[in-house]
N, C-alpha and C. Protein backbone atom coordinates (compact mmCIF):
# COMPACT_ATOMS: atom_id res chain seq x y z
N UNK A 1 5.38 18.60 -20.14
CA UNK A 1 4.05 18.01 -20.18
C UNK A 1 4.09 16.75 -21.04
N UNK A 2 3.39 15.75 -20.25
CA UNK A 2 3.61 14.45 -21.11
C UNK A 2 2.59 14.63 -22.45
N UNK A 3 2.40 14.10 -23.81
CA UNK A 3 1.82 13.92 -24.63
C UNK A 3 1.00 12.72 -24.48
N UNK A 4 -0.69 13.13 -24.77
CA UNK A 4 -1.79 12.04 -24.80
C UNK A 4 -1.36 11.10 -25.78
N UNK A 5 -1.97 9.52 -24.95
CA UNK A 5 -1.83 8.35 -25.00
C UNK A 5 -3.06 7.90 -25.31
N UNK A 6 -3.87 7.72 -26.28
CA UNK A 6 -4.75 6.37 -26.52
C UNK A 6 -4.52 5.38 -25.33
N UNK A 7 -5.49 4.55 -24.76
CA UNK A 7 -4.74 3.89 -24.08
C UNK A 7 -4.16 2.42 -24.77
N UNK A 8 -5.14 2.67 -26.12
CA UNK A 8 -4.88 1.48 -26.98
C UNK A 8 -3.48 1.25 -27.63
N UNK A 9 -2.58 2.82 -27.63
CA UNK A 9 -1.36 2.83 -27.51
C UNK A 9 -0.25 2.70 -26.49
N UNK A 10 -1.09 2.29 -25.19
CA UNK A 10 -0.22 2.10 -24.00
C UNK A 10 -0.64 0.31 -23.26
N UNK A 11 -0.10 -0.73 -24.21
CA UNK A 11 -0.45 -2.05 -23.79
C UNK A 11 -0.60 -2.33 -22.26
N UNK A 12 0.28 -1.91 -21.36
CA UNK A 12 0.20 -2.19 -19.94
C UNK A 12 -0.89 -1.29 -19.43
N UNK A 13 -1.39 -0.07 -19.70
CA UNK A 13 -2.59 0.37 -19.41
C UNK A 13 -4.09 -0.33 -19.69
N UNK A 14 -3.81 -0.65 -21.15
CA UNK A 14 -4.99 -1.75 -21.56
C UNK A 14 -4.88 -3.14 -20.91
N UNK A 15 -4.30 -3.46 -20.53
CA UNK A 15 -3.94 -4.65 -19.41
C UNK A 15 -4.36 -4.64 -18.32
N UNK A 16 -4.30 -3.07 -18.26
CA UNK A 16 -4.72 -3.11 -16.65
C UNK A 16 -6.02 -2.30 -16.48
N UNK A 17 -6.41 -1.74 -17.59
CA UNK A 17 -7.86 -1.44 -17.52
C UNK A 17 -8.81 -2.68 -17.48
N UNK A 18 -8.37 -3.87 -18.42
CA UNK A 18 -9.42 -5.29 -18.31
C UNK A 18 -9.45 -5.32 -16.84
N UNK A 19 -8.50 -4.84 -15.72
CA UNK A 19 -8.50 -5.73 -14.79
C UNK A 19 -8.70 -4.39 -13.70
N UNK A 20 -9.46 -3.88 -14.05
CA UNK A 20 -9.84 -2.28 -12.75
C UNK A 20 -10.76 -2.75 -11.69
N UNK A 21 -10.95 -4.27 -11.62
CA UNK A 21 -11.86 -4.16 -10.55
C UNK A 21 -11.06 -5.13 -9.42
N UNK A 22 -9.78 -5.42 -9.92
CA UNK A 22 -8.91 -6.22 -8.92
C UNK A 22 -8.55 -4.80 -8.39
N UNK A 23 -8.39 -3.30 -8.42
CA UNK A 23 -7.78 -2.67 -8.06
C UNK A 23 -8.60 -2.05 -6.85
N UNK A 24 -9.91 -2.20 -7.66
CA UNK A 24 -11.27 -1.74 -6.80
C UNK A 24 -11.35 -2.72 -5.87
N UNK A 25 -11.06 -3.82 -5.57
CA UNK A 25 -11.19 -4.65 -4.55
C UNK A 25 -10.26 -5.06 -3.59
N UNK A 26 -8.75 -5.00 -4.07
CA UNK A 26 -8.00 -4.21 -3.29
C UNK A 26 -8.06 -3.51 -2.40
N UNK A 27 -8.47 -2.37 -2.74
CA UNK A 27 -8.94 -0.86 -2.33
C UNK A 27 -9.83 -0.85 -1.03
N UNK A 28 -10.90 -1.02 -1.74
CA UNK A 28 -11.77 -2.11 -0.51
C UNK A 28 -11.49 -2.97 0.60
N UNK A 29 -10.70 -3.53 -0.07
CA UNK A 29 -10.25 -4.49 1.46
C UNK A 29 -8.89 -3.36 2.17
N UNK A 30 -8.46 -3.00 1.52
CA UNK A 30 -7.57 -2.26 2.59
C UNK A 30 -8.20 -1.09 3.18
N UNK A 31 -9.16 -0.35 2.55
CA UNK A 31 -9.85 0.53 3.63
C UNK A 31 -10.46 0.07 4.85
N UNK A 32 -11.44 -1.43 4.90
CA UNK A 32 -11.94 -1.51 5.80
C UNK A 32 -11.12 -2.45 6.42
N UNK A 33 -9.48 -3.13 6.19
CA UNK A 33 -8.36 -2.90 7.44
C UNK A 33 -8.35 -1.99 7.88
N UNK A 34 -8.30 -1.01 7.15
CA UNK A 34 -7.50 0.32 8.08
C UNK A 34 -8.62 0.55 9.10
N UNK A 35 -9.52 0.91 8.28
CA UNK A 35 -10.89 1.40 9.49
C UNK A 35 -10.89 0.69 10.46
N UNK A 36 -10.67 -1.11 10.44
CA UNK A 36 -10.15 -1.71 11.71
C UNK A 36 -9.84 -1.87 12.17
N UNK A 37 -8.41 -1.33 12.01
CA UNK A 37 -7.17 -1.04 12.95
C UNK A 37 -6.87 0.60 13.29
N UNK A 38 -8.07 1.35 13.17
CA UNK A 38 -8.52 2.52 13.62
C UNK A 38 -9.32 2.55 14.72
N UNK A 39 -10.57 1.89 14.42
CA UNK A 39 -11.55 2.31 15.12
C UNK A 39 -12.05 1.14 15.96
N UNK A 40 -11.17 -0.18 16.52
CA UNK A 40 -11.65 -1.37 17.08
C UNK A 40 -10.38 -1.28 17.98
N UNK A 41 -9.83 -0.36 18.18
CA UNK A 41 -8.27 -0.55 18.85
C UNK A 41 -8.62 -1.32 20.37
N UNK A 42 -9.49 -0.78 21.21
CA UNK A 42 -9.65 -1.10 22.54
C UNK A 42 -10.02 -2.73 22.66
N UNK A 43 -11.11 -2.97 21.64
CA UNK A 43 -11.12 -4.61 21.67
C UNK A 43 -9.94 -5.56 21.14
N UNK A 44 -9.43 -4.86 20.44
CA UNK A 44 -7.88 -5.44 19.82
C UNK A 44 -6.80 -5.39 20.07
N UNK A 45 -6.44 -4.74 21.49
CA UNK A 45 -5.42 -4.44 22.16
C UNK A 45 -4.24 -5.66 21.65
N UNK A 46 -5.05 -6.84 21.76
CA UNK A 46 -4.43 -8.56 21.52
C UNK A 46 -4.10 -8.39 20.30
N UNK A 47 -5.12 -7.89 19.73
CA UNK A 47 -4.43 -8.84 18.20
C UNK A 47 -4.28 -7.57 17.09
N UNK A 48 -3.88 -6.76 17.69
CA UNK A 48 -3.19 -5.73 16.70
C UNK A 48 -2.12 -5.95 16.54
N UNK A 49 -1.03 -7.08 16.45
CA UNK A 49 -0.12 -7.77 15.80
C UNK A 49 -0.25 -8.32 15.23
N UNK A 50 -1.66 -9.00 15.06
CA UNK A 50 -2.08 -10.24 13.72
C UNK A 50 -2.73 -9.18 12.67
N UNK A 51 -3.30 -7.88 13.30
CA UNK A 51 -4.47 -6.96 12.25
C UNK A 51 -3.22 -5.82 11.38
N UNK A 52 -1.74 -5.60 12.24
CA UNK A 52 -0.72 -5.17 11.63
C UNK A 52 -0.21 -6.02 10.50
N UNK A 53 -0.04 -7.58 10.64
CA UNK A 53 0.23 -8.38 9.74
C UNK A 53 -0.51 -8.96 8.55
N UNK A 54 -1.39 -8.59 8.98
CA UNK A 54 -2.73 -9.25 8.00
C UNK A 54 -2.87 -7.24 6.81
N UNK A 55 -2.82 -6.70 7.61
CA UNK A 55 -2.66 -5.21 6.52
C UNK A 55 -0.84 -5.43 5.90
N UNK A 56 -0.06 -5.49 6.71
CA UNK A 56 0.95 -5.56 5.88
C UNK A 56 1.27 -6.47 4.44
N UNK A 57 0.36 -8.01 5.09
CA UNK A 57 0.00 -9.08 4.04
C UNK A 57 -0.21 -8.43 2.71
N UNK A 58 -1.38 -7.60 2.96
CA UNK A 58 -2.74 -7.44 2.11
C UNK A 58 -1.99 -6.32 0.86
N UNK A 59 -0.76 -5.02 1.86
CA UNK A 59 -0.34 -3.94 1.18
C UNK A 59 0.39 -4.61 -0.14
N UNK A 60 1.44 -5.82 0.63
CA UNK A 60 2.23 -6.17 -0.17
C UNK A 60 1.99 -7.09 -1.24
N UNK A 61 0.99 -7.94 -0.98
CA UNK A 61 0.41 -8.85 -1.93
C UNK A 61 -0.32 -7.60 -3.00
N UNK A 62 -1.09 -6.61 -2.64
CA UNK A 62 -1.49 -5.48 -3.77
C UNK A 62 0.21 -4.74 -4.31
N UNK A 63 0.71 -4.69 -3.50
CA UNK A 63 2.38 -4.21 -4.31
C UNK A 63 2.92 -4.91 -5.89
N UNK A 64 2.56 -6.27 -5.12
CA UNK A 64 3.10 -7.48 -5.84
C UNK A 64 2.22 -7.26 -7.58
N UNK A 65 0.73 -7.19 -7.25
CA UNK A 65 0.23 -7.48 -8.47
C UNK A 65 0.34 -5.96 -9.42
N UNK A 66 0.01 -4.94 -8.28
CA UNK A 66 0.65 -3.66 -9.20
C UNK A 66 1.97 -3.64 -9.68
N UNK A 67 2.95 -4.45 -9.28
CA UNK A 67 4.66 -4.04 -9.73
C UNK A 67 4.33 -4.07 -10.99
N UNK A 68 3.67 -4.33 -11.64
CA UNK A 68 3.52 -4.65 -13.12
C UNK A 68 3.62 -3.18 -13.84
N UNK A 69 2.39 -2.63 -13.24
CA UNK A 69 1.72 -1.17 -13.65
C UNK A 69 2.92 -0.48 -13.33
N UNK A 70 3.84 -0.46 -12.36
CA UNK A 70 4.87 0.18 -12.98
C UNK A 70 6.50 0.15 -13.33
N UNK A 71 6.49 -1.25 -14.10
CA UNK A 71 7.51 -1.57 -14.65
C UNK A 71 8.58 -1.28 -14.21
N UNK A 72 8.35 -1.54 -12.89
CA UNK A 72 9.69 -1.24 -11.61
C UNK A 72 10.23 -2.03 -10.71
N UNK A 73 11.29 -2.62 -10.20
CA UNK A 73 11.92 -3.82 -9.60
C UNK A 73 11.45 -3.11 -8.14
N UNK A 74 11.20 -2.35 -8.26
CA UNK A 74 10.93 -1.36 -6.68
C UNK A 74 9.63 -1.87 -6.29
N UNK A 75 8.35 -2.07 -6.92
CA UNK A 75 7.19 -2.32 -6.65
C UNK A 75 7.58 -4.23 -5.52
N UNK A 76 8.12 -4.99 -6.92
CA UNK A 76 8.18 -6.31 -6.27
C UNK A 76 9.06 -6.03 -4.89
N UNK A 77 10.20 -5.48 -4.71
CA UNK A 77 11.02 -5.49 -3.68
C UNK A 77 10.20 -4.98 -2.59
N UNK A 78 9.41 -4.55 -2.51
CA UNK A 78 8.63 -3.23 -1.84
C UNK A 78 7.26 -4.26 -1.05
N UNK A 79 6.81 -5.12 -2.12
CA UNK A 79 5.70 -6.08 -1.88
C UNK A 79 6.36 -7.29 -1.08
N UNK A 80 7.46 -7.63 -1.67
CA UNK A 80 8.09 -8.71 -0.92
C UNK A 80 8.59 -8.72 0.93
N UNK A 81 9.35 -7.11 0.54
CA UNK A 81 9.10 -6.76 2.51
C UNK A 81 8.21 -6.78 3.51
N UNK A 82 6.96 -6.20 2.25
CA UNK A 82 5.89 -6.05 3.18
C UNK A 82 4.95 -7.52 3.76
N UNK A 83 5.03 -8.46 2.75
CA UNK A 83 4.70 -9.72 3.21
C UNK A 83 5.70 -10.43 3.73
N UNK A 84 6.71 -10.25 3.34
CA UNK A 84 8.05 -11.08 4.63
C UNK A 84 7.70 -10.69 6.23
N UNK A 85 7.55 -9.16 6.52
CA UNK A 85 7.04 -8.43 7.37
C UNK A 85 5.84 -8.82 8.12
N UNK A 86 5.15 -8.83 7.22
CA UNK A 86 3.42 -9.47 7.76
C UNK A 86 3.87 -10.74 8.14
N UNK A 87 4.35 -11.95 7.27
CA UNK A 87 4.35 -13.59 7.74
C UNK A 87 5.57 -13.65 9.09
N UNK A 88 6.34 -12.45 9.31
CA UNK A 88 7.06 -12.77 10.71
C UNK A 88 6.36 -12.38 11.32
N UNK A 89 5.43 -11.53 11.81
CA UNK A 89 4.51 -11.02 13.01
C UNK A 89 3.63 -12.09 12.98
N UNK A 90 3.05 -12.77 11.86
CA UNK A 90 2.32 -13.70 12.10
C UNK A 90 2.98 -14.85 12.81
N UNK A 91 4.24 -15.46 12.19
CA UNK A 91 5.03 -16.64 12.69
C UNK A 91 5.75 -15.96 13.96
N UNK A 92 6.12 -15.12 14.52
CA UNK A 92 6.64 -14.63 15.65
C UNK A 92 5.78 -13.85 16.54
N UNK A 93 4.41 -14.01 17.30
CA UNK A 93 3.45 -12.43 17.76
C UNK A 93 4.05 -11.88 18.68
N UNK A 94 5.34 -12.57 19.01
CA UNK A 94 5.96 -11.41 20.20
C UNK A 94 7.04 -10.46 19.52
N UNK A 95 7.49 -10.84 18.60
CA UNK A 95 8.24 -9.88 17.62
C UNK A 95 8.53 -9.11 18.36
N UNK A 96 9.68 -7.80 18.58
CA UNK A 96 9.99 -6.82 18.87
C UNK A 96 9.37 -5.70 18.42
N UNK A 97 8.80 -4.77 18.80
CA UNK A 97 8.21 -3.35 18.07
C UNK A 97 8.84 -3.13 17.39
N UNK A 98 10.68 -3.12 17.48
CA UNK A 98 10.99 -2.11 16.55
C UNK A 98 11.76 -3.06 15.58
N UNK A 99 12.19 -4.08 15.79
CA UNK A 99 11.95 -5.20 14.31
C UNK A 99 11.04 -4.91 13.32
N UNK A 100 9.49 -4.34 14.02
CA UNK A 100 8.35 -4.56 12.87
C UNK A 100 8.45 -3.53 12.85
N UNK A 101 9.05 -1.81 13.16
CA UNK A 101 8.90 -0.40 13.17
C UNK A 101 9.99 -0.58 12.01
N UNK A 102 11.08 -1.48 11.67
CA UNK A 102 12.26 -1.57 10.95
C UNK A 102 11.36 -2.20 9.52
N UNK A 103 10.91 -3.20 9.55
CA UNK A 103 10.17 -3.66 8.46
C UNK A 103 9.46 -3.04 8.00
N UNK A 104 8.40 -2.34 8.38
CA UNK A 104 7.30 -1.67 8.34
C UNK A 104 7.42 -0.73 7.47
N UNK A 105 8.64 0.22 8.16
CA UNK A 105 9.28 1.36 7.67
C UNK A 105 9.37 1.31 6.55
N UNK A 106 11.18 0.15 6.24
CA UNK A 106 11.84 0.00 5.14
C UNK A 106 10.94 -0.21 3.89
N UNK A 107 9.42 -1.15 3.93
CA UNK A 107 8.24 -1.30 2.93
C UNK A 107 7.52 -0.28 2.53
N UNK A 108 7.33 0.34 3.87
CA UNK A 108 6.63 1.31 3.18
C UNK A 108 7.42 2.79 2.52
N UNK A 109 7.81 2.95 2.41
CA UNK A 109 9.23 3.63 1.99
C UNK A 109 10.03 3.17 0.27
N UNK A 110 9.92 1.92 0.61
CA UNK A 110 10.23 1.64 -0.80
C UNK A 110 9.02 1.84 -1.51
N UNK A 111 7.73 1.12 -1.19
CA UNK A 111 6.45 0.98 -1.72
C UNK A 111 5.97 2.33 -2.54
N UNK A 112 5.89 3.42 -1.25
CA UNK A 112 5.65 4.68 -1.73
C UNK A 112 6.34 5.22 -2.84
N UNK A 113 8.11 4.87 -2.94
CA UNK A 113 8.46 5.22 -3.91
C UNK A 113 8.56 4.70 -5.21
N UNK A 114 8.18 3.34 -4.83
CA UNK A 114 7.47 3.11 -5.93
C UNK A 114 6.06 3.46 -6.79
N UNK A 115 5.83 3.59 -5.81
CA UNK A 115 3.84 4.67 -6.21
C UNK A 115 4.36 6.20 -6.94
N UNK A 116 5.57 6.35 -6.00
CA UNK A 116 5.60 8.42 -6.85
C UNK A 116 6.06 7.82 -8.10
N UNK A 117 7.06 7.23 -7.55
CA UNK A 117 7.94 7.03 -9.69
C UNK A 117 7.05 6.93 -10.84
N UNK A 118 5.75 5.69 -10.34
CA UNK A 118 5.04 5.31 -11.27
C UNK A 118 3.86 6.14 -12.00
N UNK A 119 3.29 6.96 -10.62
CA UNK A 119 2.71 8.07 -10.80
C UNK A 119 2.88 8.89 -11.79
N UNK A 120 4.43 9.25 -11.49
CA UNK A 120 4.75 10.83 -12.90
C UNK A 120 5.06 10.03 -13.58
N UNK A 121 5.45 8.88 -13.78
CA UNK A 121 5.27 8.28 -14.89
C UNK A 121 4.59 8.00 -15.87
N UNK A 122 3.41 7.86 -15.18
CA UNK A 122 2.31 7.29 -16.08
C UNK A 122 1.17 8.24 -16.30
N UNK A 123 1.08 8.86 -15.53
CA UNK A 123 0.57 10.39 -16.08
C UNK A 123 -0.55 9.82 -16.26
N UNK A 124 -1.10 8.81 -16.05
CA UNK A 124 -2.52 8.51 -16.48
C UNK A 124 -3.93 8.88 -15.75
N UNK A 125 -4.90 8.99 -15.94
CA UNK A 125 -5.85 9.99 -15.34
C UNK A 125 -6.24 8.92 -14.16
N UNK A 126 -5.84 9.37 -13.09
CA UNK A 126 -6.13 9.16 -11.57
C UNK A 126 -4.68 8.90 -11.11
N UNK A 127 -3.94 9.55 -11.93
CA UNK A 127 -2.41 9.56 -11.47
C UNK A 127 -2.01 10.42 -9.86
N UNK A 128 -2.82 11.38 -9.85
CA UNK A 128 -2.29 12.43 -8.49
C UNK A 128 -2.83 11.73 -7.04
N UNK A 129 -3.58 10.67 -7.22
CA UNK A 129 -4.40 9.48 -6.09
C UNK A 129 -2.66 8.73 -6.18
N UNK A 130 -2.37 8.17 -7.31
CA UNK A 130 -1.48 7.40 -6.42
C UNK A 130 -0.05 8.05 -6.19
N UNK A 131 -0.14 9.22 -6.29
CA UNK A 131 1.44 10.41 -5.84
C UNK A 131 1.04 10.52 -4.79
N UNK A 132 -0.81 11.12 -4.44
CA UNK A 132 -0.78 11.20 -2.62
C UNK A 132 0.21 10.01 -1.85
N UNK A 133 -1.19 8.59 -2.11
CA UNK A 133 -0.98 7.33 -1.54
C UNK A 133 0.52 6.95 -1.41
N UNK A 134 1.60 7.29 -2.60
CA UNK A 134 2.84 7.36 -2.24
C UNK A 134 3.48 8.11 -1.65
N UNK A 135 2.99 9.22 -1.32
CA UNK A 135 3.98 10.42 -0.38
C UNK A 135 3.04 9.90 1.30
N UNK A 136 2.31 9.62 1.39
CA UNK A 136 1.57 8.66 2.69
C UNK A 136 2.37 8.23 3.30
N UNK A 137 2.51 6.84 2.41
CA UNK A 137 3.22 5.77 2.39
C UNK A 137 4.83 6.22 2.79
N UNK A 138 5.29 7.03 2.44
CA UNK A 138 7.05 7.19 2.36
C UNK A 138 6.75 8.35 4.01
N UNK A 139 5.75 8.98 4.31
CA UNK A 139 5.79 9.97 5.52
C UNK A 139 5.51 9.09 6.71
N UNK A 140 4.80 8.11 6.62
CA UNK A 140 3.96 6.83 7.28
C UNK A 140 5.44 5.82 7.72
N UNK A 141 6.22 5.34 6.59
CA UNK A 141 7.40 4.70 6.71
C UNK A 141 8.05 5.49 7.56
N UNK A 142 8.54 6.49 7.20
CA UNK A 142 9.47 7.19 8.00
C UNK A 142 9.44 7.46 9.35
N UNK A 143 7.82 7.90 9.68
CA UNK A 143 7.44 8.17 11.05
C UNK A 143 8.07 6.44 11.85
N UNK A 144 7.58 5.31 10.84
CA UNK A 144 7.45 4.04 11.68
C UNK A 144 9.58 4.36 12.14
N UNK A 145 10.18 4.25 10.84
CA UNK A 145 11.42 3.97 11.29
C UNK A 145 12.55 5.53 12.56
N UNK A 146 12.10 6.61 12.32
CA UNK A 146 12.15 7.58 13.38
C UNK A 146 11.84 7.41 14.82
N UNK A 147 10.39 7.00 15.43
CA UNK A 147 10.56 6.31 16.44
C UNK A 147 10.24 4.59 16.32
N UNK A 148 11.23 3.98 16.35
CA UNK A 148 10.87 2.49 16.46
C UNK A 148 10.45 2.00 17.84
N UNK A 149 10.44 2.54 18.85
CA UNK A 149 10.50 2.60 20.22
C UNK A 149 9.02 2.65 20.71
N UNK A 150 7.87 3.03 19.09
CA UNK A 150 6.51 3.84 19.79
C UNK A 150 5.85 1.90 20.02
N UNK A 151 4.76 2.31 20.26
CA UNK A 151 3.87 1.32 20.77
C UNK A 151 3.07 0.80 19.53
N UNK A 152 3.02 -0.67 19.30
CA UNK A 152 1.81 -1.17 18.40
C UNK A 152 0.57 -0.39 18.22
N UNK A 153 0.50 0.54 19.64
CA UNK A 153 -1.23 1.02 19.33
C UNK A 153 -0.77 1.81 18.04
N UNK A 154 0.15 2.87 18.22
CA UNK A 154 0.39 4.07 17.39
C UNK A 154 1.20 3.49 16.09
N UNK A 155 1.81 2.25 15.90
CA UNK A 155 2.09 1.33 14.68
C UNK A 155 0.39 1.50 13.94
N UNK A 156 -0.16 0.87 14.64
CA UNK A 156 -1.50 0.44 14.01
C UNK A 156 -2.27 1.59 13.22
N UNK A 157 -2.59 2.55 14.60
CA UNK A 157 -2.99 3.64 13.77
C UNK A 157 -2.24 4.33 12.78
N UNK A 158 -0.88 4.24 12.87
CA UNK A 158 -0.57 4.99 11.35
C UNK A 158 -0.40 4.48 9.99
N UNK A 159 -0.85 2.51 10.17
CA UNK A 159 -0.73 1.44 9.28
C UNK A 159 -2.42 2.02 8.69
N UNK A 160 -3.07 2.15 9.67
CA UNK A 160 -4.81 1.95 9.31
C UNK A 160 -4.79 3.42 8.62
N UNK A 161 -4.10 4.42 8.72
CA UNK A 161 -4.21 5.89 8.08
C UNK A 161 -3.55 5.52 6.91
N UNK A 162 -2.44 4.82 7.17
CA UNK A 162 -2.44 4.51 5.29
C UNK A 162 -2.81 3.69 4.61
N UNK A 163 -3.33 2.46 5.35
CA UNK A 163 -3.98 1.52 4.10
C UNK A 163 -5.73 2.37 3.97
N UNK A 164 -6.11 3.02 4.58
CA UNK A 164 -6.92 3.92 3.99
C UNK A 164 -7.09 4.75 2.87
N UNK A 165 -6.00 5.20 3.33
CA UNK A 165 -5.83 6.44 1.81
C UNK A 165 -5.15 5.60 0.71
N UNK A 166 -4.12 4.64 0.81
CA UNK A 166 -3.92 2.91 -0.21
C UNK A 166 -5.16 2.72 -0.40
N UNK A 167 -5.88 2.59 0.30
CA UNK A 167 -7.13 2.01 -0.27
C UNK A 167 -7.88 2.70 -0.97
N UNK A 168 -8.09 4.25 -0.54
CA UNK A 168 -9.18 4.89 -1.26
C UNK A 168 -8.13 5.24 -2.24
N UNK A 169 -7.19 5.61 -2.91
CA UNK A 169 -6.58 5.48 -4.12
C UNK A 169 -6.23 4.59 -4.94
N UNK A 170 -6.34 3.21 -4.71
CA UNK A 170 -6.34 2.09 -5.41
C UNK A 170 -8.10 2.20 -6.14
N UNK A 171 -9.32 2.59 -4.92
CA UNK A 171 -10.49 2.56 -5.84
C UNK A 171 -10.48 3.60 -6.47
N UNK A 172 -10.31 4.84 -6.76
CA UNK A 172 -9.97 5.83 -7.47
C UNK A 172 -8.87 5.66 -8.71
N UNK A 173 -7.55 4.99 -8.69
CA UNK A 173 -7.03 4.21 -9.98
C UNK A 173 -8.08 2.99 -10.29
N UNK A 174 -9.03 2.25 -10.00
CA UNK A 174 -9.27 1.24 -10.55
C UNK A 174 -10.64 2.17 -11.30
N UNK A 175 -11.61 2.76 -10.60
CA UNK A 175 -12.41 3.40 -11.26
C UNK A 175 -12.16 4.22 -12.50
N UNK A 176 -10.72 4.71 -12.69
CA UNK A 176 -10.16 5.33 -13.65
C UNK A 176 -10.06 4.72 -14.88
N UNK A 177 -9.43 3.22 -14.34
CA UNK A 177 -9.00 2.53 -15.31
C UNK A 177 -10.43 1.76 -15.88
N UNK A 178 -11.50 2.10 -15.07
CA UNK A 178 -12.70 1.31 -15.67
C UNK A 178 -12.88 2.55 -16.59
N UNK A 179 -12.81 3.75 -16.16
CA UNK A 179 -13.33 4.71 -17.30
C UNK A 179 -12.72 4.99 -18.97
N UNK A 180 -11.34 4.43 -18.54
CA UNK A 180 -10.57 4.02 -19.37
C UNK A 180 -10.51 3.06 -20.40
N UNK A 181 -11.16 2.14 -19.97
CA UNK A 181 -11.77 0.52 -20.83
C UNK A 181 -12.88 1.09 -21.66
């Protein structure tokens, strides 16, 4: 069992409590991707390669600013795929499925494991939100890289099932960390 932390004794927590509402807004925007690449599929048949890239954008650019929170080369590596990922579907829209089932994967996979590590790491209260969001993330990856062969529709929907639950656990850590401040 970890031993309580002041958070005034944990500088990168107080760092990131000033800043709980970048997490909350985050959060926000990736739920209502996901919800859009859930529930608009039939009108988006087209551009669920730009709404895959624009969530992959969004995961990894939130990767990027969390790598901090957990003092892990895994977070940046993890954020960096996922927007390398997003800006080729954007710069390429015919991309191969399983090019982006290969990218997709490999990000979210690292990402997630970067979310568990940081999780039992940090033990901090709204810690078991981001162990889900990382075991998601790493079951979500895996499915993408297992069949690379499936179809953008079923890419999409299992991108929009996890930047959902990314999302509703990013507002659940940011609300934490407001309770925390």
């Amino acid at each position: 069992m970890t031993e309580f932390m002041w958070p005034e004794e944990r500088p990168g927590l107080v760092r990131s409590s000033r800043r709980w509402w970048v997490f909350l807004t985050i959060g926000a925007l990736s739920v209502v991707v996901g919800l859009l690449l859930l529930f608009d599929l039939a009108a988006a048949v087209a551009t669920l390669a730009l709404l895959v890239a624009l969530g992959l954008v969004a995961t990894g650019l939130s990767e990027l600013v969390a790598a901090g929170r957990y003092r892990s080369v895994l977070g940046f590596v993890a954020g960096g795929i996922l927007v390398a990922g997003g800006l080729a579907a954007v710069v390429w829209p015919h991309i191969t499925l399983w090019a982006l089932a290969v990218v997709a994967g490999l990000g979210l996979i690292v990402s997630g494991a970067a979310r568990i590590v940081g999780a039992l790491s940090l033990r901090v209260e709204g810690w078991d939100w981001l162990l889900a969001g990382g075991v998601v993330s790493v079951v979500v990856g895996v499915l993408a890289l297992v069949w690379p062969d499936v179809t953008i529709l079923a890419l999409a929907i299992l991108l929009g099932l996890r930047m959902i639950v990314f999302g509703a656990a990013e507002i659940m850590f940011g609300l934490a960390l407001h309770r925390a401040e």
